[in-house]
N, C-alpha and C. Protein backbone atom coordinates (compact mmCIF):
# COMPACT_ATOMS: atom_id res chain seq x y z
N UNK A 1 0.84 -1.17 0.00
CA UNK A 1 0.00 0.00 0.00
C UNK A 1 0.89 1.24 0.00
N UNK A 2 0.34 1.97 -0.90
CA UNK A 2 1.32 4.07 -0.84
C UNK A 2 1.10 4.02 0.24
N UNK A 3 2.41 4.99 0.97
CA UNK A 3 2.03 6.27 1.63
C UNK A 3 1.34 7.41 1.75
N UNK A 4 0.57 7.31 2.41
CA UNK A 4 -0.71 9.23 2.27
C UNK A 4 0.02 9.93 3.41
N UNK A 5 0.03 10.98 2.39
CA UNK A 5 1.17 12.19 4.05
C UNK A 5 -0.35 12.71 4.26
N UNK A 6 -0.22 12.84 5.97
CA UNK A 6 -0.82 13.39 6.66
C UNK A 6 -0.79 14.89 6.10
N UNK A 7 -1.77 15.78 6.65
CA UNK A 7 -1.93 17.15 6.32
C UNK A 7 -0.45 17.61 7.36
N UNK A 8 -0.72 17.13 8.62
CA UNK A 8 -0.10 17.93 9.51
C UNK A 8 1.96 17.75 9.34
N UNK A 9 2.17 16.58 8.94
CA UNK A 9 3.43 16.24 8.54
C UNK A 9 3.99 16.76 7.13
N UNK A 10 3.40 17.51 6.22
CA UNK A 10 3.88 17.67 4.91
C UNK A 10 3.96 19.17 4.86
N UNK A 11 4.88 19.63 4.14
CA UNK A 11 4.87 21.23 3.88
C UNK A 11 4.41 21.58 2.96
N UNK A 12 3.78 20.75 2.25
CA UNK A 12 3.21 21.13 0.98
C UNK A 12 1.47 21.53 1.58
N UNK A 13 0.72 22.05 1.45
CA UNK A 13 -0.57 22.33 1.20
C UNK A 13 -1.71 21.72 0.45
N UNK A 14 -2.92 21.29 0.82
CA UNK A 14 -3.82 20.82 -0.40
C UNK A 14 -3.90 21.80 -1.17
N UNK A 15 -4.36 21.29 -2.51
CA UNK A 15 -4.60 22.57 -3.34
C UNK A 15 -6.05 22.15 -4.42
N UNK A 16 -6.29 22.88 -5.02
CA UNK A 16 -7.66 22.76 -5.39
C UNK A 16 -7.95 21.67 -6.60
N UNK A 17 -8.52 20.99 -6.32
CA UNK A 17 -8.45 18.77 -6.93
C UNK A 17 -7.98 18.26 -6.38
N UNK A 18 -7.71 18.48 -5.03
CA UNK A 18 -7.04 17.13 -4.26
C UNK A 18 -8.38 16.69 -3.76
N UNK A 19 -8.07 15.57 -3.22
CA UNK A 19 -9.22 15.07 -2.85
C UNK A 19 -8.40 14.51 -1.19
N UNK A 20 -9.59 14.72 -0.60
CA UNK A 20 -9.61 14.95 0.96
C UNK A 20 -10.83 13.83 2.16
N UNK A 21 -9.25 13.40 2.87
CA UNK A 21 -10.11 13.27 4.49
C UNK A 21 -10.19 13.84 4.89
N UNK A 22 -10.96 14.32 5.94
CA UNK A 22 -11.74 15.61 6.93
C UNK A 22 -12.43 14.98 8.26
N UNK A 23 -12.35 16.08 8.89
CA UNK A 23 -13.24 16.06 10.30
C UNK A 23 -14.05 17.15 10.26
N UNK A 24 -14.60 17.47 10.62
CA UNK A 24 -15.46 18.93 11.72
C UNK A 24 -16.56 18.64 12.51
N UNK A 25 -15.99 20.30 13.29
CA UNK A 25 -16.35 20.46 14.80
C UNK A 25 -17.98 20.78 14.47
N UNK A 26 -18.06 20.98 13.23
CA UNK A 26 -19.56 22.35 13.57
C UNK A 26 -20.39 20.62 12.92
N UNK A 27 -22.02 20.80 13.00
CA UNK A 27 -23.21 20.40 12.82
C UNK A 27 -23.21 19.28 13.49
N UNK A 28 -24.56 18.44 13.24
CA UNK A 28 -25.15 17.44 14.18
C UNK A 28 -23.86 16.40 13.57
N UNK A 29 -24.33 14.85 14.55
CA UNK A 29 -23.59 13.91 14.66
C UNK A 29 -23.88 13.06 13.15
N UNK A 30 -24.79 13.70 12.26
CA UNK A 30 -24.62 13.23 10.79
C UNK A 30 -23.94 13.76 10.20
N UNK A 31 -23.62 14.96 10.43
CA UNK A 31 -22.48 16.09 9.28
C UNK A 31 -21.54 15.70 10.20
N UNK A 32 -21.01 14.95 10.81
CA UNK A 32 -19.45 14.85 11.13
C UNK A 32 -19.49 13.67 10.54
N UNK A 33 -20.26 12.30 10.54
CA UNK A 33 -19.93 11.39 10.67
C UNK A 33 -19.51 11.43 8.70
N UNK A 34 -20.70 11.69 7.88
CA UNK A 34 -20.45 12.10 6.73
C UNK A 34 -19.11 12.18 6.21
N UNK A 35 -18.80 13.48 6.96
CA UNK A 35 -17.62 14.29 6.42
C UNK A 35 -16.45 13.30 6.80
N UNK A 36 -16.42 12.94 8.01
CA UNK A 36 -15.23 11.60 8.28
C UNK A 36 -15.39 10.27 7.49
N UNK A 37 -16.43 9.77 7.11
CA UNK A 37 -16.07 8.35 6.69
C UNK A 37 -16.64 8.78 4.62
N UNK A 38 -16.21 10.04 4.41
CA UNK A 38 -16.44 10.12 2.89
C UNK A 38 -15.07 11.08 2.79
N UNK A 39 -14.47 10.78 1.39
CA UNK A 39 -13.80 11.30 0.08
C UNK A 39 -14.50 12.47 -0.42
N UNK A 40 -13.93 13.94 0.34
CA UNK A 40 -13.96 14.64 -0.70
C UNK A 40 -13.45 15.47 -1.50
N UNK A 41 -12.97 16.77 -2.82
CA UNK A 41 -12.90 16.90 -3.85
C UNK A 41 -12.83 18.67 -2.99
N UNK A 42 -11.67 19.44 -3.43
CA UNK A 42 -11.52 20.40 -3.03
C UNK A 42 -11.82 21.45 -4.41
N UNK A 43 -12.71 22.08 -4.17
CA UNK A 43 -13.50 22.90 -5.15
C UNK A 43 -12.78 24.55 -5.14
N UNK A 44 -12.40 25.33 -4.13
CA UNK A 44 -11.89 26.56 -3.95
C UNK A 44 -11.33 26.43 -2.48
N UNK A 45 -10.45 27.69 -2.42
CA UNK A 45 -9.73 28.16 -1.39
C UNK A 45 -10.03 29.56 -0.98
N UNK A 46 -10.58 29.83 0.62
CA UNK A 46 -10.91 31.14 0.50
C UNK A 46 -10.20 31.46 1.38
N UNK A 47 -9.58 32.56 1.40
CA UNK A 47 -8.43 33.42 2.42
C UNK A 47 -9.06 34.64 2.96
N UNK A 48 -9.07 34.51 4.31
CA UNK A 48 -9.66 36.09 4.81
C UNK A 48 -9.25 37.18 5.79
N UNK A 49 -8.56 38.17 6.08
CA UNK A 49 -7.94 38.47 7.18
C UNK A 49 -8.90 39.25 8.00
N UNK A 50 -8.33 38.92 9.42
CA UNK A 50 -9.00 39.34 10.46
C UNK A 50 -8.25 39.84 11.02
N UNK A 51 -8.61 41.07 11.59
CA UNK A 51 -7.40 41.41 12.92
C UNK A 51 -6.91 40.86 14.07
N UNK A 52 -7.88 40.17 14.87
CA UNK A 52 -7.62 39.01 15.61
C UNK A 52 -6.90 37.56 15.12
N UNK A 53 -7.57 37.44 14.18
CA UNK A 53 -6.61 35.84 14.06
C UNK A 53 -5.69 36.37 12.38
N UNK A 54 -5.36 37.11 11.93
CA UNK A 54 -4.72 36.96 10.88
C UNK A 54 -5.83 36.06 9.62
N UNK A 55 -4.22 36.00 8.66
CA UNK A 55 -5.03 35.08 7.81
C UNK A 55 -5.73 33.54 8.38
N UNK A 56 -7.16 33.49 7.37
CA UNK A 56 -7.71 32.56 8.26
C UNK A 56 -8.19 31.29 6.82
N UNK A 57 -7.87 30.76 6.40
CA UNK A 57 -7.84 29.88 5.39
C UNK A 57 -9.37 28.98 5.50
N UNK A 58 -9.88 28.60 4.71
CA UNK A 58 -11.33 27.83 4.66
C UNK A 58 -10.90 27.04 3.33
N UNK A 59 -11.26 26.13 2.91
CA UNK A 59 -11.47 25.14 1.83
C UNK A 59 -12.98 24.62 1.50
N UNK A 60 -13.60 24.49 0.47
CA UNK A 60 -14.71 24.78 -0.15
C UNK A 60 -14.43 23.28 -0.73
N UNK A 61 -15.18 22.18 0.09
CA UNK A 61 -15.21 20.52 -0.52
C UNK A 61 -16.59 20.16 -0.91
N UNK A 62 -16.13 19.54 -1.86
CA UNK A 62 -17.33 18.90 -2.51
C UNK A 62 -17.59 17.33 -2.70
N UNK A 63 -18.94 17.14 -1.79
CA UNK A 63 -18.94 15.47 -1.55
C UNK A 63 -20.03 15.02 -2.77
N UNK A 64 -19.93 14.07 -3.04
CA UNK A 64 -20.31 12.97 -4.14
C UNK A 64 -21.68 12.54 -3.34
N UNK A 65 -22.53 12.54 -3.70
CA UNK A 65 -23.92 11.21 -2.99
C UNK A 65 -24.12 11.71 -1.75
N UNK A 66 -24.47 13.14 -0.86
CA UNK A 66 -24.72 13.57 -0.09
C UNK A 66 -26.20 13.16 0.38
N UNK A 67 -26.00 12.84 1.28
CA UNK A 67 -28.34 12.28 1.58
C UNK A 67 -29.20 13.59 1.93
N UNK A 68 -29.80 13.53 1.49
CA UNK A 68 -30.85 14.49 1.15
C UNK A 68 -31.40 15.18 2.69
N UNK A 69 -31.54 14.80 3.78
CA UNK A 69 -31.77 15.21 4.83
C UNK A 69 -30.46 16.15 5.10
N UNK A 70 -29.43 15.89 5.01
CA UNK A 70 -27.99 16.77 5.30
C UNK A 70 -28.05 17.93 3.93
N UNK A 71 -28.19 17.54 3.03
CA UNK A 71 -28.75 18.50 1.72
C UNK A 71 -29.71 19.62 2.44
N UNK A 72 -30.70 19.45 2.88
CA UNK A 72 -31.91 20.16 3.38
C UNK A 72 -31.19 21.14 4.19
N UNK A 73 -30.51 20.61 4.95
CA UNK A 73 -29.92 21.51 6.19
C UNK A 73 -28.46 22.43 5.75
N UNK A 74 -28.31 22.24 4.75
CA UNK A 74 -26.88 23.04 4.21
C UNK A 74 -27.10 23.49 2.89
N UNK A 75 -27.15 25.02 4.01
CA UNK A 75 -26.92 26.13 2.79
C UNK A 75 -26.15 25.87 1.11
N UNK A 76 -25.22 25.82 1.35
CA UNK A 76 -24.35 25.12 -0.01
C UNK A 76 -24.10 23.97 -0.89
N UNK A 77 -25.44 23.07 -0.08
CA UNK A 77 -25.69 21.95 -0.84
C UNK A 77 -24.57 20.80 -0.90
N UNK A 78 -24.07 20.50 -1.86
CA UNK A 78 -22.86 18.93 -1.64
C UNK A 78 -21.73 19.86 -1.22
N UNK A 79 -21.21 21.07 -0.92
CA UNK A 79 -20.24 21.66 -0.49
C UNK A 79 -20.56 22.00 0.65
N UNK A 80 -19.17 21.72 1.24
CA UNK A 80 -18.95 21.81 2.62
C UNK A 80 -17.56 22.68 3.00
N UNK A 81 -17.86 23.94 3.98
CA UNK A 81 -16.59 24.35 4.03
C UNK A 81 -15.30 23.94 5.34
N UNK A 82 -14.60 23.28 4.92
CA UNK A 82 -13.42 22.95 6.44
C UNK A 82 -11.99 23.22 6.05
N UNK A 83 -11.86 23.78 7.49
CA UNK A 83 -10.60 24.28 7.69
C UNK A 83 -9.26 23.07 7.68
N UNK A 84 -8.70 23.83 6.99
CA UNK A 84 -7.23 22.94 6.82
C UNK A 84 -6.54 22.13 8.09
N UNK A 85 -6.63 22.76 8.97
CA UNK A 85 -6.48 21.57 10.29
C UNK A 85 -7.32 20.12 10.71
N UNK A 86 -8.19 20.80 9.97
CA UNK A 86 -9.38 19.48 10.12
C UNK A 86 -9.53 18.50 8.83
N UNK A 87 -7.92 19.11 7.93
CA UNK A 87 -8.09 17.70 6.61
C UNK A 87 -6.95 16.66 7.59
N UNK A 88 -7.77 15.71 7.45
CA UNK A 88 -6.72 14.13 7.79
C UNK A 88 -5.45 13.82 7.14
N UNK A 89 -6.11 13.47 5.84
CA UNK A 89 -5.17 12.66 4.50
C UNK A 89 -5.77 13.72 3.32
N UNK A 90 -4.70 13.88 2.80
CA UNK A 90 -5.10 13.99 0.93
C UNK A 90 -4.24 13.67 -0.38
N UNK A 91 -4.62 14.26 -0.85
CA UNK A 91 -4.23 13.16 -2.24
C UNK A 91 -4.57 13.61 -3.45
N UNK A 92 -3.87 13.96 -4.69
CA UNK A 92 -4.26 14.16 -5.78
C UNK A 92 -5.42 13.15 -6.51
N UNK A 93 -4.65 11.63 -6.06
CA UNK A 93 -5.19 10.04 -6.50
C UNK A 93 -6.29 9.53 -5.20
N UNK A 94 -7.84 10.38 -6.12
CA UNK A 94 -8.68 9.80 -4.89
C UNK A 94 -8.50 7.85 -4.87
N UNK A 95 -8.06 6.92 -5.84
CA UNK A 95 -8.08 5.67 -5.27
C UNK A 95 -7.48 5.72 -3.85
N UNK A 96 -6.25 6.29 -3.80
CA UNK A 96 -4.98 6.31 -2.70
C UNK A 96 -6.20 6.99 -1.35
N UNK A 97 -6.70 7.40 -1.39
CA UNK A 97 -8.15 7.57 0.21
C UNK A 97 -9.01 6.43 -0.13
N UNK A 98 -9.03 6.09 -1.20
CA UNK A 98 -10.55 4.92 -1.11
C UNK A 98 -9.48 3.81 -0.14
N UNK A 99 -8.31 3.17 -0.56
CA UNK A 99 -7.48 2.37 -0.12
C UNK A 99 -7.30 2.46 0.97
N UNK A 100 -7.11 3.85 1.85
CA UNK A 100 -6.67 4.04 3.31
C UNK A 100 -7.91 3.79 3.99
N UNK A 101 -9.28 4.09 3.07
CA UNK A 101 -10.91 4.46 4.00
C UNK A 101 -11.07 2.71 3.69
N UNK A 102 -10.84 1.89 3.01
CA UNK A 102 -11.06 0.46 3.26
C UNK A 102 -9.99 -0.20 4.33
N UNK A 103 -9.18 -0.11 4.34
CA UNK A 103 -7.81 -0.39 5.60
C UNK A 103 -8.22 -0.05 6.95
N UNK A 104 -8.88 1.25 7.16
CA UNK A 104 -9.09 1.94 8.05
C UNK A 104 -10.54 0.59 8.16
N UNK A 105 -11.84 0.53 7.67
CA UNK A 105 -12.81 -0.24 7.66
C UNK A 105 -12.31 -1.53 8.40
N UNK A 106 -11.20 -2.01 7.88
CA UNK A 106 -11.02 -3.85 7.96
C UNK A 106 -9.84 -3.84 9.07
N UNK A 107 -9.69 -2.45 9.55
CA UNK A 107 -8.46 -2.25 10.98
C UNK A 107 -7.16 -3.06 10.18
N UNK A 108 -6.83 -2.43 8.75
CA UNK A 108 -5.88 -3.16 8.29
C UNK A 108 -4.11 -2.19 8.47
C-alpha cells in the first residue's frame, strides 16, 4: 500500500483537486460522521484576514452522494466548508483515500 502524508506532517498544502479526508467540529452527529467516513474533492480556497486571528484559510469541498436530509440543512448543498487543520489525509489520487478508508474499515 502508498504512503498518504498526513496534512499535519507535509509542507506542501492541499490545493484545489485534491481530494480529501476531513473532520469537523460544527453540525449534528450526521455532518461529522459524513464528512469523516467520505472522500472529498476540493472545489476553492478562501483566504480572509482578520485582525484578531490573521489570515484565516477555509477550503470549499465537494462530496459525491450527499443524503438528502444533510442536503436540506446546508446552505451550499454537496459543499462543505473545512478548515485545513481538520483535513486528515489527501491526495491528488482519490483511489490512494478509497485504499486508506477500506484499511481503516477492515483495521488493516
Amino acid at each position: 500500500m502508498k504512503y498518504i502524508k498526513s496534512y499535519e506532517d507535509n509542507i506542501n498544502t492541499p490545493q484545489i483537486g485534491d481530494y480529501v479526508i476531513a473532520t469537523t467540529s460544527e453540525g449534528n452527529i450526521e455532518v461529522k460522521l459524513f464528512i469523516r467516513n467520505n472522500i472529498g474533492q476540493i472545489k476553492d480556497i478562501l483566504m480572509t484576514k482578520t485582525p484578531r486571528l490573521g489570515n484565516v484559510h477555509n477550503l470549499k469541498v465537494y462530496y459525491q452522494n450527499t443524503p438528502e436530509d444533510l442536503l436540506n440543512n446546508n446552505k451550499d448543498g454537496n459543499y462543505w466548508w473545512i478548515k485545513p487543520e481538520n483535513i486528515l489525509h489527501y491526495s491528488k489520487n482519490k483511489e490512494e483515500l478509497e485504499t486508506l478508508k477500506i484499511a481503516k474499515k477492515y483495521n488493516l
